[in-house]
C-alpha atoms as a PDB file:
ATOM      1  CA  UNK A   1     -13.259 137.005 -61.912  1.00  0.00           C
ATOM      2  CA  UNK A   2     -11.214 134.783 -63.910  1.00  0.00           C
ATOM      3  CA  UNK A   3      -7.300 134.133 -63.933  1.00  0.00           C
ATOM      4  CA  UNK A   4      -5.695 132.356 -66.462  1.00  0.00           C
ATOM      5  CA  UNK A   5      -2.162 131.228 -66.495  1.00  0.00           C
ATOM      6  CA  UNK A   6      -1.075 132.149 -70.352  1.00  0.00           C
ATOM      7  CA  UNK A   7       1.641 129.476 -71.682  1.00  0.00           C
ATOM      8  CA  UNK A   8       2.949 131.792 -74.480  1.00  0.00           C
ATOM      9  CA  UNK A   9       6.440 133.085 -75.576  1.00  0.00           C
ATOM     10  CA  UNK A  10       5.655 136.314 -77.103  1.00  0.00           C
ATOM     11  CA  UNK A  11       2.744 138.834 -75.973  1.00  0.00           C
ATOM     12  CA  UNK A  12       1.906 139.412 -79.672  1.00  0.00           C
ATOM     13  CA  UNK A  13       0.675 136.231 -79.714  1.00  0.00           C
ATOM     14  CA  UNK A  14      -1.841 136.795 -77.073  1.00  0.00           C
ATOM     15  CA  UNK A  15      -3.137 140.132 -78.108  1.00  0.00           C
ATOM     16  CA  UNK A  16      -4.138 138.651 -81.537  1.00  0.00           C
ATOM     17  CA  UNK A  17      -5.816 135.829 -79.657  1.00  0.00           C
ATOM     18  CA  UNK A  18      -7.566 138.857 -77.243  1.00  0.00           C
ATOM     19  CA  UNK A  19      -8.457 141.186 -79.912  1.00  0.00           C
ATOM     20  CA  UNK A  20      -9.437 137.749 -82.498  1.00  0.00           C
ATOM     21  CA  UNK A  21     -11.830 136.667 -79.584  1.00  0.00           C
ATOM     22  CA  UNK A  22     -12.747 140.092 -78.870  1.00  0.00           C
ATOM     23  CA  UNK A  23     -11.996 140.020 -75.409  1.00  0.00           C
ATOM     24  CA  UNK A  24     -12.978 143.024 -72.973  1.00  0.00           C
ATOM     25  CA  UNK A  25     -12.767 143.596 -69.085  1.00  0.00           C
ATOM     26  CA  UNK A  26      -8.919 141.957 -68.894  1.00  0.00           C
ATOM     27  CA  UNK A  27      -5.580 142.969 -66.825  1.00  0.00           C
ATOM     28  CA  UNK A  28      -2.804 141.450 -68.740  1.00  0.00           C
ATOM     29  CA  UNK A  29      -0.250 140.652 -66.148  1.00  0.00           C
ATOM     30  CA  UNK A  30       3.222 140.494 -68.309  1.00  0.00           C
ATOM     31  CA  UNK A  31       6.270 139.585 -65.755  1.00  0.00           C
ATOM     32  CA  UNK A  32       8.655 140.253 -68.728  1.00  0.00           C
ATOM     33  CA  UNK A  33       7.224 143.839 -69.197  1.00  0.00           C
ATOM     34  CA  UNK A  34       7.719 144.271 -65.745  1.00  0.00           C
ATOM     35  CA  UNK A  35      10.621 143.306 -64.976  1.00  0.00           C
ATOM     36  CA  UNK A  36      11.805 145.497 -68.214  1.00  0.00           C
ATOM     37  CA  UNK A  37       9.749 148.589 -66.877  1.00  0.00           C
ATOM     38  CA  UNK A  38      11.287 148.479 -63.612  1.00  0.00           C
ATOM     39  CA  UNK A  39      14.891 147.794 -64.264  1.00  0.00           C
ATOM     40  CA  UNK A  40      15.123 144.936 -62.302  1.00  0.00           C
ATOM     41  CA  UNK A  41      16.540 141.226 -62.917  1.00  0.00           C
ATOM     42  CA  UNK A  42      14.755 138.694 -61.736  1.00  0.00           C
ATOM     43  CA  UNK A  43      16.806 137.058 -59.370  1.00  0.00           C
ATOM     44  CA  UNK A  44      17.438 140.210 -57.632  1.00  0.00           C
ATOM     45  CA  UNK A  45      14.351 141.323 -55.909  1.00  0.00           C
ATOM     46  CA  UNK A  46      11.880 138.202 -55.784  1.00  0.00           C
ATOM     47  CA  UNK A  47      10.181 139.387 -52.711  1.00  0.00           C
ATOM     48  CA  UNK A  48       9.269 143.092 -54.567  1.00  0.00           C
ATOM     49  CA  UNK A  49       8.120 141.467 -57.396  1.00  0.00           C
ATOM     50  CA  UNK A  50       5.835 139.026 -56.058  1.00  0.00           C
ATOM     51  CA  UNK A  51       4.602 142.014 -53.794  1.00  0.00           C
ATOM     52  CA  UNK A  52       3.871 144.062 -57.115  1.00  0.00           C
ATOM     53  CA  UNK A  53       2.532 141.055 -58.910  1.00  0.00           C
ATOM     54  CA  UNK A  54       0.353 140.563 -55.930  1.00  0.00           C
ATOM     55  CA  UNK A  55      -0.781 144.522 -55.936  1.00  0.00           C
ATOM     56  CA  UNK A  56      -1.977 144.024 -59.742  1.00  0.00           C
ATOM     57  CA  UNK A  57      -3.477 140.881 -59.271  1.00  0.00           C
ATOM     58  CA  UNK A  58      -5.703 142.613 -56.248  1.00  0.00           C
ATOM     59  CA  UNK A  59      -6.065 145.490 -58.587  1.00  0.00           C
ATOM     60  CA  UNK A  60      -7.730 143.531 -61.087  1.00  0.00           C
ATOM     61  CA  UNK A  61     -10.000 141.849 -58.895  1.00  0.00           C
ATOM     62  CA  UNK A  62     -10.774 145.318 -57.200  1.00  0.00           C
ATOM     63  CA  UNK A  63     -12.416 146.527 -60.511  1.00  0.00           C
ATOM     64  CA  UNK A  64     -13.541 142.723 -61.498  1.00  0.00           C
ATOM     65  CA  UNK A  65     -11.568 142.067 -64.537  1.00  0.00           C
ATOM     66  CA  UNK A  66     -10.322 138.689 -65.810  1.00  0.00           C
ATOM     67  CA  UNK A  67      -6.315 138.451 -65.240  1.00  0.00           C
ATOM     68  CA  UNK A  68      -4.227 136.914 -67.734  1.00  0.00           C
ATOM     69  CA  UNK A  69      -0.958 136.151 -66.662  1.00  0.00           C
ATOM     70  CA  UNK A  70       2.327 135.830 -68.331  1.00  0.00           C
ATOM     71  CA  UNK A  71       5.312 134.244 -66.722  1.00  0.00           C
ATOM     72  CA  UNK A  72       8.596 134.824 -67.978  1.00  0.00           C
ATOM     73  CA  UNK A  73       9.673 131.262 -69.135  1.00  0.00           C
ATOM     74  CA  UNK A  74      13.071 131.907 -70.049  1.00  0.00           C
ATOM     75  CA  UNK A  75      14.083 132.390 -66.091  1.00  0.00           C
ATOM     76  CA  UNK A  76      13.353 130.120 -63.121  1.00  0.00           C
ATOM     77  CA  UNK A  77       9.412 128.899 -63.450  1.00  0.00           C
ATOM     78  CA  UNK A  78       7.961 126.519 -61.462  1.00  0.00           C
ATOM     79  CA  UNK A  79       4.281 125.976 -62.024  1.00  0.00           C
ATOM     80  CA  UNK A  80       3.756 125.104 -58.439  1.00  0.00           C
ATOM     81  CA  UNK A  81       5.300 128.152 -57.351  1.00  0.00           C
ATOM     82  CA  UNK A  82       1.912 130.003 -59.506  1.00  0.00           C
ATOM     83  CA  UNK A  83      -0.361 127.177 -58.277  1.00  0.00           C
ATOM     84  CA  UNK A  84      -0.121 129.487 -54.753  1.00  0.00           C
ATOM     85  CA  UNK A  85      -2.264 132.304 -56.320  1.00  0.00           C
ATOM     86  CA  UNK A  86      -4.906 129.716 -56.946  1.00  0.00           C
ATOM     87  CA  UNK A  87      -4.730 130.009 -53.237  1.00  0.00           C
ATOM     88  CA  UNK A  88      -4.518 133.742 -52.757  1.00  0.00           C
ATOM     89  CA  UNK A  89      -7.365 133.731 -55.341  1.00  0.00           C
ATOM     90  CA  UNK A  90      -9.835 131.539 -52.974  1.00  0.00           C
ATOM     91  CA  UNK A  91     -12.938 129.177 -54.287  1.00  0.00           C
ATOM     92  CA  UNK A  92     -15.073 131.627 -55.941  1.00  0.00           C
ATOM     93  CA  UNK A  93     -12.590 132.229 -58.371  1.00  0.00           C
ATOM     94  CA  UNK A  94     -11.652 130.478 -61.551  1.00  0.00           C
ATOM     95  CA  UNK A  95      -8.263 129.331 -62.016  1.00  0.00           C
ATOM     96  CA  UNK A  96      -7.769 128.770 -65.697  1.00  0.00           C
ATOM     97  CA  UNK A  97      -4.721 127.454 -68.038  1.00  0.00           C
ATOM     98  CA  UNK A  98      -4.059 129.024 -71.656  1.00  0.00           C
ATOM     99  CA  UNK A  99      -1.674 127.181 -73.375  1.00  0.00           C
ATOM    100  CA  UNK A 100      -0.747 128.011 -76.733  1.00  0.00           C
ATOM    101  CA  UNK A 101       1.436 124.485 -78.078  1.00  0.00           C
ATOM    102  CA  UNK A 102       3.500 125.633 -80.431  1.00  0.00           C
ATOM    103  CA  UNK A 103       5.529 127.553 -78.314  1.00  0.00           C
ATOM    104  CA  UNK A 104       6.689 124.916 -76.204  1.00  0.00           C
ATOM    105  CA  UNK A 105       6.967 122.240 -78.435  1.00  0.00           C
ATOM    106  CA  UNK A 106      10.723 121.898 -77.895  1.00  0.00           C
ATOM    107  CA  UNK A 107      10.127 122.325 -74.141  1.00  0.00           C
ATOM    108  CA  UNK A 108       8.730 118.973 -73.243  1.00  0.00           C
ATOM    109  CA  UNK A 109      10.074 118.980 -69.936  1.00  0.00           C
ATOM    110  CA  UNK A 110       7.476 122.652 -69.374  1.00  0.00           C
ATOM    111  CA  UNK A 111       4.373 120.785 -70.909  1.00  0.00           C
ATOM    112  CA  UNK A 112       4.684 117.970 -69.582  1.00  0.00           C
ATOM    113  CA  UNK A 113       4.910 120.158 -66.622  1.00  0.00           C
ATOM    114  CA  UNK A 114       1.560 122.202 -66.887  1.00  0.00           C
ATOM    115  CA  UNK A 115      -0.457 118.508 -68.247  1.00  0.00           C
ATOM    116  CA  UNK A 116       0.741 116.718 -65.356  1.00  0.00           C
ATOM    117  CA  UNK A 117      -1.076 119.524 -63.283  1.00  0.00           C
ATOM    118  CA  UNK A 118      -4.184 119.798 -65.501  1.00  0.00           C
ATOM    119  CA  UNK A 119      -6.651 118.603 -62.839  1.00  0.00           C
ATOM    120  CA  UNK A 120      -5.796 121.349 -60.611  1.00  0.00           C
ATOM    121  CA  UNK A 121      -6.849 124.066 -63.032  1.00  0.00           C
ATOM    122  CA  UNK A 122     -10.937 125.128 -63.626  1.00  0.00           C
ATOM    123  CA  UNK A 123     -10.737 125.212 -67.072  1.00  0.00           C
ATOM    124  CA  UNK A 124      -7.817 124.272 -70.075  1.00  0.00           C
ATOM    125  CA  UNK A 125      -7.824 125.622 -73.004  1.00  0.00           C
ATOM    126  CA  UNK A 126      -4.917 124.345 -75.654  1.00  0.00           C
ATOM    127  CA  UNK A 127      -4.494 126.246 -78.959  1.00  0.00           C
ATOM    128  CA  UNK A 128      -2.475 124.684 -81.591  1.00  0.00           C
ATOM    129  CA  UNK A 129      -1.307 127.586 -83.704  1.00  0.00           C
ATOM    130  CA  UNK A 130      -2.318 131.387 -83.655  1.00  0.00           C
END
């Protein structure tokens, strides 16, 4: 199984770049979608929503697709706050970045962020434009 941490603003992006590369046997993890679908703000139930982040993630590995994961950018994100699923993940497990540039051009300070932290991904993958 593979996880990959997707640096993207809007999912549209990302499907393009899944059906483009014709990608099959994924769980899209969207933490915008669901904290939309469940009506909750972010802020106000951390603990649930790592616990249902945590259930898909499991799911996902349960039925041995790759995860791609979407953090919501526009609230509180930390990358070393997702570098402890790396953890939950365990060695025989990739641990991938998916970073597409354009999107956080203007956010320096969140690039610089994820490059400083590089080494402690399997695999980097940085798209220009899509």
């Amino acid at each position: 199984m593979q996880f990959f941490c997707v640096y993207v603003k809007t999912r549209k992006k990302l499907d393009k770049y899944i059906k483009v590369n014709k990608i099959k046997n994924k769980y899209i993890v969207d933490i915008k979608k669901i904290l939309e679908e469940e009506e909750i703000t972010f802020d106000e139930q951390r603990t649930w929503l790592k616990i249902l982040i945590f259930q898909k993630i499991q799911l996902a590995i349960e039925k041995n697709k790759d995860v791609y994961y979407v953090p919501d950018f526009e609230n509180d994100f930390a990358i070393e706050k997702l570098l402890n699923i790396k953890k939950i993940l365990g060695q025989e497990n990739d641990f991938n970045v998916l970073i597409f540039y354009n999107d956080f051009r203007k956010d320096q300070q969140l690039i610089d962020d994820v490059f400083g932290n590089l080494t402690k991904f399997s695999a980097s993958q940085i798209i220009r434009d899509y």
